[in-house]
C-alpha atoms as a PDB file:
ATOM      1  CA  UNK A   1     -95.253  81.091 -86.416  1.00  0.00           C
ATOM      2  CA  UNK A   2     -97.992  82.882 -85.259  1.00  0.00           C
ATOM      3  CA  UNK A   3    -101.448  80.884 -85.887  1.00  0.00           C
ATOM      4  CA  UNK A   4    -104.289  83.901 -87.405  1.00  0.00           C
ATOM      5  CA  UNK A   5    -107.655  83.295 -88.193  1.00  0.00           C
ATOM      6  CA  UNK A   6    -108.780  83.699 -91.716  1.00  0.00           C
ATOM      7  CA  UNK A   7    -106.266  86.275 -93.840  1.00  0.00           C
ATOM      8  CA  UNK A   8    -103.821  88.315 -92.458  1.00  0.00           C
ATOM      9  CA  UNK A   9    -103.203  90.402 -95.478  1.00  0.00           C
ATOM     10  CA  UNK A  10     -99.925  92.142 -95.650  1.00  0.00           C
ATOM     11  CA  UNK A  11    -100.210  93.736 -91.873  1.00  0.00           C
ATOM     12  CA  UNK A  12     -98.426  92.945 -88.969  1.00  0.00           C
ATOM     13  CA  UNK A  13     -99.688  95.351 -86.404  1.00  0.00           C
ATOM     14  CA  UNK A  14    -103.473  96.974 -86.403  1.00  0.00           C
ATOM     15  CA  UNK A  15    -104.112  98.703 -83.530  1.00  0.00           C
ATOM     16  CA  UNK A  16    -107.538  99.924 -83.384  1.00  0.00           C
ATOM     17  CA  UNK A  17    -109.294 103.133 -81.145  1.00  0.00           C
ATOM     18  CA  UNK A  18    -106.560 103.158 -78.114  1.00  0.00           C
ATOM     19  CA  UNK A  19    -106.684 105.478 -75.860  1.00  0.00           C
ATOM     20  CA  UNK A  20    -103.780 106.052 -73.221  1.00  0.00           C
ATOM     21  CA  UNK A  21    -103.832 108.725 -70.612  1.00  0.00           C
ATOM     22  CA  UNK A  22    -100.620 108.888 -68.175  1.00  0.00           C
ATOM     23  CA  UNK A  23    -100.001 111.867 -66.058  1.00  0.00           C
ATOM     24  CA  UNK A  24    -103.100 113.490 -66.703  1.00  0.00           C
ATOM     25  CA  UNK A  25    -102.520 113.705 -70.171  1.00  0.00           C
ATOM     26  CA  UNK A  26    -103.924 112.008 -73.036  1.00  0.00           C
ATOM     27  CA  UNK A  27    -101.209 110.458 -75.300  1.00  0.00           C
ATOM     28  CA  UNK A  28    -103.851 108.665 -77.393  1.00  0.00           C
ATOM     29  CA  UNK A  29    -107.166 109.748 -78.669  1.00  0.00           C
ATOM     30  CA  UNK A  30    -108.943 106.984 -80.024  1.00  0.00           C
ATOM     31  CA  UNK A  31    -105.882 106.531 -82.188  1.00  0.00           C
ATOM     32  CA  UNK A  32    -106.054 103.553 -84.548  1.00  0.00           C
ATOM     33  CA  UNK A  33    -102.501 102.588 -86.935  1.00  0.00           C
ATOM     34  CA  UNK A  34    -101.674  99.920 -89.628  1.00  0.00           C
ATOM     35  CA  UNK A  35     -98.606  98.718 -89.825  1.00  0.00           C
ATOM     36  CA  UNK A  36     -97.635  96.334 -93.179  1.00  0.00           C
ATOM     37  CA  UNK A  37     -95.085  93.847 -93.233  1.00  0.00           C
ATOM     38  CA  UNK A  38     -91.767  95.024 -95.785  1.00  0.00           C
ATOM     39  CA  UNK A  39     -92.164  99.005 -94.685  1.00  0.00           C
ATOM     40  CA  UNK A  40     -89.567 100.753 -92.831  1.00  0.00           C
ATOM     41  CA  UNK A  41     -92.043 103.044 -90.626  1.00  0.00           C
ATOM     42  CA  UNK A  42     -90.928 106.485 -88.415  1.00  0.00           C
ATOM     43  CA  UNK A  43     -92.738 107.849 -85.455  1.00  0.00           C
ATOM     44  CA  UNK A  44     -91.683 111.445 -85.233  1.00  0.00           C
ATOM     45  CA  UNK A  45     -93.259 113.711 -82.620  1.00  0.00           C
ATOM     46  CA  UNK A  46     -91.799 116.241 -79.729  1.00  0.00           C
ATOM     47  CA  UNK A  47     -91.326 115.721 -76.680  1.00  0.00           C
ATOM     48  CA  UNK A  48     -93.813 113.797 -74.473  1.00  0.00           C
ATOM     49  CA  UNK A  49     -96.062 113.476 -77.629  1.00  0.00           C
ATOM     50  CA  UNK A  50     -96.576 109.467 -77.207  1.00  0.00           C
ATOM     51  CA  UNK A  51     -94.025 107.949 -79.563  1.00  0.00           C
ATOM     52  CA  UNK A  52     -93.110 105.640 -76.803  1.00  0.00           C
ATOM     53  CA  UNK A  53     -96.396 104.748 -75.260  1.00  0.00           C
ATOM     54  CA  UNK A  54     -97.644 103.767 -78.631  1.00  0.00           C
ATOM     55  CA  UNK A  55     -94.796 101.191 -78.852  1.00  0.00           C
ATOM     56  CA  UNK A  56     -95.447  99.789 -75.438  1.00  0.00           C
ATOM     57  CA  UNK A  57     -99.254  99.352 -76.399  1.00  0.00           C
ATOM     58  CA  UNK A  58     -97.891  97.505 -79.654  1.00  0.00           C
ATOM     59  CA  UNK A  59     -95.914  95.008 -77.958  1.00  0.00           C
ATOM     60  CA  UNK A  60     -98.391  94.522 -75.329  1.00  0.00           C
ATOM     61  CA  UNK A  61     -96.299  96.671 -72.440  1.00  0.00           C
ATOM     62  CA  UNK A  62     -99.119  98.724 -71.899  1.00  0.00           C
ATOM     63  CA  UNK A  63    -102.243  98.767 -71.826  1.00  0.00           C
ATOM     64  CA  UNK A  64    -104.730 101.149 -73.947  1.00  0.00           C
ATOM     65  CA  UNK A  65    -107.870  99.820 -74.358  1.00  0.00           C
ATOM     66  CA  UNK A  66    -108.908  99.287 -78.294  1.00  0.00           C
ATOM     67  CA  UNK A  67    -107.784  96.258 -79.997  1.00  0.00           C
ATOM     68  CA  UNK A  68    -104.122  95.580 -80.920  1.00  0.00           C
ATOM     69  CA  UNK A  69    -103.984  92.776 -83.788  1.00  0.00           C
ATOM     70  CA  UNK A  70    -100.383  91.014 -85.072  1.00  0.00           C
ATOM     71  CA  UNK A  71    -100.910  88.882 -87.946  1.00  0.00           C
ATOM     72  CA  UNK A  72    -104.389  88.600 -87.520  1.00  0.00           C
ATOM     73  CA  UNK A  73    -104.328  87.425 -84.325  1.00  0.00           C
ATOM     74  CA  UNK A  74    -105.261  89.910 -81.103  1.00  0.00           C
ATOM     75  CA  UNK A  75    -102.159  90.307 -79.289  1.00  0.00           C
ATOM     76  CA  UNK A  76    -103.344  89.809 -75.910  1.00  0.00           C
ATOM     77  CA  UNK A  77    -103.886  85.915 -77.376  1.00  0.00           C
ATOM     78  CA  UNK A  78    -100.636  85.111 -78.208  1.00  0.00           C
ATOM     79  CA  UNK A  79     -98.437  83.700 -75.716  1.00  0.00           C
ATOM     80  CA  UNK A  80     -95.523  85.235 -74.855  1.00  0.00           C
ATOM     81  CA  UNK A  81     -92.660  82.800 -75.597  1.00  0.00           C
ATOM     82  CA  UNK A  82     -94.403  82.372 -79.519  1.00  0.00           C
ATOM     83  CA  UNK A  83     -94.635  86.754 -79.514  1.00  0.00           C
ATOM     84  CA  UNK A  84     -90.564  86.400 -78.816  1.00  0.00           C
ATOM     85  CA  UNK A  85     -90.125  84.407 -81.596  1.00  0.00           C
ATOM     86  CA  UNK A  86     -91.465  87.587 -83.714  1.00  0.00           C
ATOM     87  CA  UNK A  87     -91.575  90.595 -82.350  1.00  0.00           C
ATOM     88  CA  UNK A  88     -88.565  92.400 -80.861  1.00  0.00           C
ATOM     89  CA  UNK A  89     -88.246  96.153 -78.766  1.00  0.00           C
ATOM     90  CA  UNK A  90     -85.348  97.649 -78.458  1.00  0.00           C
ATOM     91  CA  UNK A  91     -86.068 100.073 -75.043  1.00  0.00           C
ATOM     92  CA  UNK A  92     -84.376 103.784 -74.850  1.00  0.00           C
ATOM     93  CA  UNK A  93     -82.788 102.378 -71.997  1.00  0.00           C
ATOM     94  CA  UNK A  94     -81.979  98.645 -71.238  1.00  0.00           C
ATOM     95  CA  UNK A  95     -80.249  98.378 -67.606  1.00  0.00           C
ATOM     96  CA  UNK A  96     -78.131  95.567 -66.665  1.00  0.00           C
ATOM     97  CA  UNK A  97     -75.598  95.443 -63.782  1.00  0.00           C
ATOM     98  CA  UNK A  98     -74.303  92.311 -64.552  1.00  0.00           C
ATOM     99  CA  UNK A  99     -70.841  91.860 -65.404  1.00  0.00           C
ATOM    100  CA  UNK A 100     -71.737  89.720 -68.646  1.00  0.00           C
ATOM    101  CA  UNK A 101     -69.473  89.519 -71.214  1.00  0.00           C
ATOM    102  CA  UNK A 102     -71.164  91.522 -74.893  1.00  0.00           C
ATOM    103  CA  UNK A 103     -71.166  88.342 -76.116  1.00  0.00           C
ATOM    104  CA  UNK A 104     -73.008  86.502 -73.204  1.00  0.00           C
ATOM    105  CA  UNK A 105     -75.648  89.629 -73.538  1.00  0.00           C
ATOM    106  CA  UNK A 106     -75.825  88.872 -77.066  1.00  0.00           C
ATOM    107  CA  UNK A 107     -76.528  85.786 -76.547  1.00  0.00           C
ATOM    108  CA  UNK A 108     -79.268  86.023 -74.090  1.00  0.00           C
ATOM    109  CA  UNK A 109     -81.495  87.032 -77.245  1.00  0.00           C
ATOM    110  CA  UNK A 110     -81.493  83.064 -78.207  1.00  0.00           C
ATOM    111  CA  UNK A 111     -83.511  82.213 -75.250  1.00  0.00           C
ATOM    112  CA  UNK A 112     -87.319  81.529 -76.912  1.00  0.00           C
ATOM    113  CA  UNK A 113     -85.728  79.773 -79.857  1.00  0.00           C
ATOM    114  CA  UNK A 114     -84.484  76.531 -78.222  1.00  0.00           C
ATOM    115  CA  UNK A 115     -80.994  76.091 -79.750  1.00  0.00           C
ATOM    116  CA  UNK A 116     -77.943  74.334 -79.444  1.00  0.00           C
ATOM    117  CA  UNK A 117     -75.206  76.097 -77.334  1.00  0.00           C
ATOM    118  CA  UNK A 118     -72.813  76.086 -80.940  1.00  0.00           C
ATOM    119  CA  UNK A 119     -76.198  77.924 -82.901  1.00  0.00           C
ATOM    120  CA  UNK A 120     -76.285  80.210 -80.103  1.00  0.00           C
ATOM    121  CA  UNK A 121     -73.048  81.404 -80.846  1.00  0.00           C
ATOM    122  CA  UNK A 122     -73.147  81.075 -84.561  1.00  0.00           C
ATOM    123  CA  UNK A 123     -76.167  83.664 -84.582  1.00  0.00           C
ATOM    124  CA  UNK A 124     -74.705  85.832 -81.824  1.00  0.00           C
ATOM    125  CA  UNK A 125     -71.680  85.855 -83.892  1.00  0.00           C
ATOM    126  CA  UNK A 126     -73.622  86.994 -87.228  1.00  0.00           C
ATOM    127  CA  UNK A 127     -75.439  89.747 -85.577  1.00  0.00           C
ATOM    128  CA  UNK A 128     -72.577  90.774 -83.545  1.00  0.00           C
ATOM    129  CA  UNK A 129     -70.690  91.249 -87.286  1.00  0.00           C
ATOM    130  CA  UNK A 130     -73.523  92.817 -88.910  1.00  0.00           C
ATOM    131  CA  UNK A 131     -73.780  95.320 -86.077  1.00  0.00           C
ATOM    132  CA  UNK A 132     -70.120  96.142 -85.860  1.00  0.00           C
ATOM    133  CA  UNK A 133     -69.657  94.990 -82.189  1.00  0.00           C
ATOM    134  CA  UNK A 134     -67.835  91.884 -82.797  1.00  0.00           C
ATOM    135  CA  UNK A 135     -64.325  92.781 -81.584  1.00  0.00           C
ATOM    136  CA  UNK A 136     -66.326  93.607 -78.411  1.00  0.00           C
ATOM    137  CA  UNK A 137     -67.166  89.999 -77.863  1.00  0.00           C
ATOM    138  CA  UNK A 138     -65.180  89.503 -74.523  1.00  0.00           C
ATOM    139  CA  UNK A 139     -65.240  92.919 -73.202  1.00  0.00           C
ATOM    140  CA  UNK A 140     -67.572  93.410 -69.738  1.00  0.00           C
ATOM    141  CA  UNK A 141     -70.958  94.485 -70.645  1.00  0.00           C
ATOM    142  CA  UNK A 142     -70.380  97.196 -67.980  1.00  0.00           C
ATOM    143  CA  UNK A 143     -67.205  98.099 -68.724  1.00  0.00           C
ATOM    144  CA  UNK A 144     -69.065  99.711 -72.254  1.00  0.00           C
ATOM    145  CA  UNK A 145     -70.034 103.510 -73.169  1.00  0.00           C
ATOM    146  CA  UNK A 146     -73.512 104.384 -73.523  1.00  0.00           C
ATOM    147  CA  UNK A 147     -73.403 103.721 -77.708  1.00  0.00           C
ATOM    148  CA  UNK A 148     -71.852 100.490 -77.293  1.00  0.00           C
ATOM    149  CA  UNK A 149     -74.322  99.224 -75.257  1.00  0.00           C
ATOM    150  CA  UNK A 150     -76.797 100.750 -77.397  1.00  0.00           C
ATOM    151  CA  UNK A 151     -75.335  98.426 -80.364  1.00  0.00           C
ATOM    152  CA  UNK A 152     -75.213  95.735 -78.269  1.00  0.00           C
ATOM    153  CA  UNK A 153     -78.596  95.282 -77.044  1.00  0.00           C
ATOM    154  CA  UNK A 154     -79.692  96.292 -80.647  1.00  0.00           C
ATOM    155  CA  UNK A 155     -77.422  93.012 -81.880  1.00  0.00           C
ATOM    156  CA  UNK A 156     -79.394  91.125 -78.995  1.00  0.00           C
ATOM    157  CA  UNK A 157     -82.717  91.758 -80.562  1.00  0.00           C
ATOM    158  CA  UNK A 158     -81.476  90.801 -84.136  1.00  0.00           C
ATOM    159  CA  UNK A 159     -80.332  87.390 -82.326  1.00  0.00           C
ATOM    160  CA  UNK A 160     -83.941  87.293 -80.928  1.00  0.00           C
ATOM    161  CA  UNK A 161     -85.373  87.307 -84.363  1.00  0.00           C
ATOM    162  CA  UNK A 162     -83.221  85.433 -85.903  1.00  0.00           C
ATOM    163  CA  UNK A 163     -85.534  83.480 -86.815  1.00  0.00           C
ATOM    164  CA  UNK A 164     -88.957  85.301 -87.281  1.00  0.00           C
ATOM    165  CA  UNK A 165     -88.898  84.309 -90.964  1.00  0.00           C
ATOM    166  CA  UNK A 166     -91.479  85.782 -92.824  1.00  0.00           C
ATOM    167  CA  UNK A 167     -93.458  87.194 -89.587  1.00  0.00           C
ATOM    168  CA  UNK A 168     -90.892  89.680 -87.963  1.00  0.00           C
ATOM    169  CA  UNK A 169     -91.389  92.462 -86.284  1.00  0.00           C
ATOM    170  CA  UNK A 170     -88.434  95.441 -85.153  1.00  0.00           C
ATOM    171  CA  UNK A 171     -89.427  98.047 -82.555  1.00  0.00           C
ATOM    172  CA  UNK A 172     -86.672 100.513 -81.776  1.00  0.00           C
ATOM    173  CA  UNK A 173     -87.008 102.927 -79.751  1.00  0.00           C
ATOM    174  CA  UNK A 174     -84.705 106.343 -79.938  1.00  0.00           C
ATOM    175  CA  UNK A 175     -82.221 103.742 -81.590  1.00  0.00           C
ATOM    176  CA  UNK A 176     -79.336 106.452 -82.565  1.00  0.00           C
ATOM    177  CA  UNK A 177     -79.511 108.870 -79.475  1.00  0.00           C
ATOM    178  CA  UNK A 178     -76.148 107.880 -78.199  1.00  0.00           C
ATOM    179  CA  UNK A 179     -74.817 107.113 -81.113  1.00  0.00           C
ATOM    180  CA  UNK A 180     -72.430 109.079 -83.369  1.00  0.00           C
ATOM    181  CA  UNK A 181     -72.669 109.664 -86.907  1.00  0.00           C
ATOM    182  CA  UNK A 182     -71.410 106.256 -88.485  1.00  0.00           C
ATOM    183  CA  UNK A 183     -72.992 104.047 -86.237  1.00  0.00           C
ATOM    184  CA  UNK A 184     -76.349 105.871 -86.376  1.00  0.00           C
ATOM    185  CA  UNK A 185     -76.659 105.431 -90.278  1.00  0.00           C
ATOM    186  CA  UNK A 186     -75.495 101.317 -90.153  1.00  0.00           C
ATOM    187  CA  UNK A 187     -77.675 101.116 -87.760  1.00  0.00           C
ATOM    188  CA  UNK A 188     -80.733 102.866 -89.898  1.00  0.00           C
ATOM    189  CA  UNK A 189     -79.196 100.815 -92.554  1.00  0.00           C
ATOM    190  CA  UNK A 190     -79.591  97.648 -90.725  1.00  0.00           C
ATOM    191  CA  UNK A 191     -83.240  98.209 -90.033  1.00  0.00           C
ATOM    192  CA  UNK A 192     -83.898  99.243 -93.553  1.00  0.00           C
ATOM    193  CA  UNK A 193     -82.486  96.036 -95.004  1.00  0.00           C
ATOM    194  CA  UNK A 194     -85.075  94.114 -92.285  1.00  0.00           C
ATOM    195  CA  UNK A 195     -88.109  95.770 -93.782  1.00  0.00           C
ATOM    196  CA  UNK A 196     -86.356  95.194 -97.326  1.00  0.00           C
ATOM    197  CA  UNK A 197     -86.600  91.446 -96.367  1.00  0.00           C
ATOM    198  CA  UNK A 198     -90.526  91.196 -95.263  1.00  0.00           C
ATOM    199  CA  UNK A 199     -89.933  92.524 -91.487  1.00  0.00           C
ATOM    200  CA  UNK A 200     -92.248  95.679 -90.140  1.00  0.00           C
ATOM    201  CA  UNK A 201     -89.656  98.175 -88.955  1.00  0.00           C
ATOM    202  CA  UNK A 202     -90.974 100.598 -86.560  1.00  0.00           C
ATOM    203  CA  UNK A 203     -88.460 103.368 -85.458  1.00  0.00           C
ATOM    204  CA  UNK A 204     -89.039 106.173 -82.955  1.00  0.00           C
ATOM    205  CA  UNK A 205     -87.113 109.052 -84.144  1.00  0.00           C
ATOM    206  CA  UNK A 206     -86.042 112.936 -83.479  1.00  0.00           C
ATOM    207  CA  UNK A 207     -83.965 113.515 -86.257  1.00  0.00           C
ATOM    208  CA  UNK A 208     -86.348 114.321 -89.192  1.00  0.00           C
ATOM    209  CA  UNK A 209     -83.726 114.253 -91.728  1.00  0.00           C
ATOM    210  CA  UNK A 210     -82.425 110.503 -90.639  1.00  0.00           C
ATOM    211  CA  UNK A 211     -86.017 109.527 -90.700  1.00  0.00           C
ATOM    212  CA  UNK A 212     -86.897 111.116 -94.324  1.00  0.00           C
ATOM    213  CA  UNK A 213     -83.442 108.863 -95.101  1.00  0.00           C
ATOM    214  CA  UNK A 214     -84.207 105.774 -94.361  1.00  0.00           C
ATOM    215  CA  UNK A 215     -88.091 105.488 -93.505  1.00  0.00           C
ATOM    216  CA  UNK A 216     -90.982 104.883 -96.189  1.00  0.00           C
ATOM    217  CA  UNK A 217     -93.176 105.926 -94.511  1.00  0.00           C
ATOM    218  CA  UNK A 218     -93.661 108.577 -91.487  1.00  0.00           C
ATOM    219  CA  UNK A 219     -96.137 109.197 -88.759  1.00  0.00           C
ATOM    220  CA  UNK A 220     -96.401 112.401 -86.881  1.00  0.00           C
ATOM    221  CA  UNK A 221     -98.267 112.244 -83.708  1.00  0.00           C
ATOM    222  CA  UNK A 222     -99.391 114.952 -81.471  1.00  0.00           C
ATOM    223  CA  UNK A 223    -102.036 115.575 -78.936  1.00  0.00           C
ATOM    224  CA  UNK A 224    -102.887 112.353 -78.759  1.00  0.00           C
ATOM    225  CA  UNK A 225    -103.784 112.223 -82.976  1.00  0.00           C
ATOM    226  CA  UNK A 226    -101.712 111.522 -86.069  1.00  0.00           C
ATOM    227  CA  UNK A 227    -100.603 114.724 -87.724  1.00  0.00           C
ATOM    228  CA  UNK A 228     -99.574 113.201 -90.631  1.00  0.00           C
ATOM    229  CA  UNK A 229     -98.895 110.161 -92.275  1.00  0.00           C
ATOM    230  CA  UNK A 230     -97.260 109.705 -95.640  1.00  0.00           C
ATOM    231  CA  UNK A 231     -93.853 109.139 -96.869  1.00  0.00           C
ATOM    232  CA  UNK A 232     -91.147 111.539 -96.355  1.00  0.00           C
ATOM    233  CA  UNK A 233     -92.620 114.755 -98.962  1.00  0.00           C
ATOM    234  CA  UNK A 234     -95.482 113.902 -97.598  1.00  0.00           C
ATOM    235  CA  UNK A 235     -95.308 114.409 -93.883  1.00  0.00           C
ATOM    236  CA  UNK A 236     -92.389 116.659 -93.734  1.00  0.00           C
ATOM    237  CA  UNK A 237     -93.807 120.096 -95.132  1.00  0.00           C
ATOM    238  CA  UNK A 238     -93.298 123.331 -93.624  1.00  0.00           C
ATOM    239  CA  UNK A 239     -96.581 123.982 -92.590  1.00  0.00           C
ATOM    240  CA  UNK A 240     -97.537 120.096 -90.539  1.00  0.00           C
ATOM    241  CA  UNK A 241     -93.893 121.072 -88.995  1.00  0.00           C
ATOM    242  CA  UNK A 242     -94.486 124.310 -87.827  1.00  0.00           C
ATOM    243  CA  UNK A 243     -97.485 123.132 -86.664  1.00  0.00           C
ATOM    244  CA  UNK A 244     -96.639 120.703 -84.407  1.00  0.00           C
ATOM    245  CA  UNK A 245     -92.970 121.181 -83.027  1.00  0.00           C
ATOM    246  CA  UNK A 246     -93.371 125.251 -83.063  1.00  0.00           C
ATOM    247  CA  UNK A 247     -90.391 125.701 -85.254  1.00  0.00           C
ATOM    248  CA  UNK A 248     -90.104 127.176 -88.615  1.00  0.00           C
ATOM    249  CA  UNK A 249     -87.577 124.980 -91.380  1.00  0.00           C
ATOM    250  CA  UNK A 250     -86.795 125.423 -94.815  1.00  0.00           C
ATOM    251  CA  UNK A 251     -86.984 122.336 -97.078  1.00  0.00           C
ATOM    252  CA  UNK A 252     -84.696 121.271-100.017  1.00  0.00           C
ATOM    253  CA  UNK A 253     -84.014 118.222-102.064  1.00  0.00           C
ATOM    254  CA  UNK A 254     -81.039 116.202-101.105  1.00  0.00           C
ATOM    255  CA  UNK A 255     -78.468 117.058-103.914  1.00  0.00           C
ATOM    256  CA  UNK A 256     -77.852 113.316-104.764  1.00  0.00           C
ATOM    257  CA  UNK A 257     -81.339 111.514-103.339  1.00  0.00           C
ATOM    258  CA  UNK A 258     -84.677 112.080-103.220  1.00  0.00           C
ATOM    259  CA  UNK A 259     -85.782 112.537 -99.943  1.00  0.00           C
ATOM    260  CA  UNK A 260     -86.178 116.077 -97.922  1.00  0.00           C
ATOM    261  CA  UNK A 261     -83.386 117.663 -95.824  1.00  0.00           C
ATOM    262  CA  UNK A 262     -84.898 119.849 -93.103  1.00  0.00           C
ATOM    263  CA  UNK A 263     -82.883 122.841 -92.087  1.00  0.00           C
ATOM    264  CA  UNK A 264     -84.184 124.489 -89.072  1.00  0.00           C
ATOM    265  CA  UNK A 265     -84.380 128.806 -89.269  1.00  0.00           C
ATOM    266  CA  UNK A 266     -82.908 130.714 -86.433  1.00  0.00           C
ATOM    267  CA  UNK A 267     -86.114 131.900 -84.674  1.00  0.00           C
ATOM    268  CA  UNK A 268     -89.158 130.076 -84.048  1.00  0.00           C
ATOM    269  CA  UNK A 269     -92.270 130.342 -84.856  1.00  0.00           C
ATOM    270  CA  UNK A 270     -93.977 134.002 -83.516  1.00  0.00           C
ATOM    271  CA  UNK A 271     -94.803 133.673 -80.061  1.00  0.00           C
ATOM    272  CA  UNK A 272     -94.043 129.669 -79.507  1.00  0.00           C
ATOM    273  CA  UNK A 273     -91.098 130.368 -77.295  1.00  0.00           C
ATOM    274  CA  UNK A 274     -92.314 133.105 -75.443  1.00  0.00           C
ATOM    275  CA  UNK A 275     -95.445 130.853 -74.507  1.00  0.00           C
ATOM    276  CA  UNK A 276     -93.141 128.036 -73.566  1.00  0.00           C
ATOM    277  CA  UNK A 277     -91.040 130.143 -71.114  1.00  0.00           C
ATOM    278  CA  UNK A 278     -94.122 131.681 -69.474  1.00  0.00           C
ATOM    279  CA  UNK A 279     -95.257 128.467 -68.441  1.00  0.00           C
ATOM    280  CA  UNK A 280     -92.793 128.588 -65.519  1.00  0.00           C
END
């Protein structure tokens, strides 16, 4: 567990003022974010916005200036083999040229928790189940599609927090881009039954309507700023999405749930795309 000074509250992340400029541009602008412990939260944004550079400033990647906080206790303190024990990232891309075996990958999430080689497998075998890539177990990592190694590094990080108890924290990052339908929503489904159990859940997303699904709560950042931040009716209007991805939508209930479907008109928004092609 990670040791905080006086009370943590309910939050597992605070990061306070960052700032992060790569490439000449500034991805954050004194940009401060609270994340609580039991909330399934979505970073939505276009292209280039930050999404991705705000995660590697979370988990202590990269570096932004401010003050980054997880349970109470500045990031930068906490060593890295007790961080493991809690926090887990799940990349857009994880490269391995290894021939490993899924499960032997799998199983390479158990290093910081000092088990026995038969509750190594037990775990790697849970997680493999939960995530579907069980019958996968003695297939070559490399010998894998792009979606099944997707699974399978996301089934590593679940073995990694395995036991996080009560302080567990889930970065994924792009988690369904290679994915197809099915496996996109069990794995949503996964990471909303983590943040159903105590854990902070923080998602990068495109798909608006998989994030209004499954996410409490989202957070829309642009230009270096949050855009919005509320749950799905919330931060999903027509206007803040306009706004910042320069593409008109209609919005509707979902005929059997209440969350917003998003359904994107045929032009965009009056002189957006004409701007973007006269940049080159």
């Amino acid at each position: 567990m990670i040791a905080s000074k006086g009370n943590t509250a309910h939050f597992a992340i605070e990061a306070e003022h960052l700032n992060l400029t790569l490439g000449g541009k500034q991805l954050l602008d004194n940009f401060s974010l609270k994340i609580a412990s039991g909330e399934f939260t979505a970073l939505l944004g276009p292209n280039g916005a930050g999404k991705s550079s705000l995660l590697k400033v979370l988990c202590g990647e990269q570096d932004a200036g401010g003050k980054v906080t997880v349970f109470g206790r500045e990031l930068k303190d906490v060593k890295p083999i007790v961080l493991a024990k809690h926090l887990g990232v799940l990349p857009q891309h994880s490269s391995l040229s290894f021939s490993f075996t899924v499960q032997e990958v799998i199983e390479l999430g158990c290093l910081p928790l000092q088990l026995s080689n038969a509750q190594t497998k037990a775990i790697a075998t849970e997680k493999m189940k939960l995530v579907g890539v069980h019958s996968l177990k003695n297939q070559l990592y490399t010998t894998l599609s792009g979606g099944e190694k997707q699974r399978v590094h996301f089934s590593r990080v679940l073995t990694q927090l395995s036991q996080a108890d009560e302080q567990c924290i889930l970065m994924l990052d792009e988690p369904t881009s290679a994915l197809d339908i099915a496996h996109q929503h069990q794995t949503l489904q996964v990471a909303r039954e983590i943040a159903k159990s105590g854990g902070a859940v923080i998602v990068v997303l495109h798909d608006l309507n998989l994030a209004a699904q499954y996410a409490d709560r989202l957070v829309i950042i642009n230009e270096g700023k949050i855009q919005a931040d509320g749950n799905p009716w919330e931060a999903l209007t027509r206007k803040i999405i306009s706004h910042v991805y320069g593409w008109p939508v209609n919005i509707s209930k979902h005929p059997t749930d209440d969350y917003p479907v998003i359904i994107p008109e045929s032009s965009p928004v009056k002189g957006t795309l004409e701007c973007e092609i006269n940049k080159f």
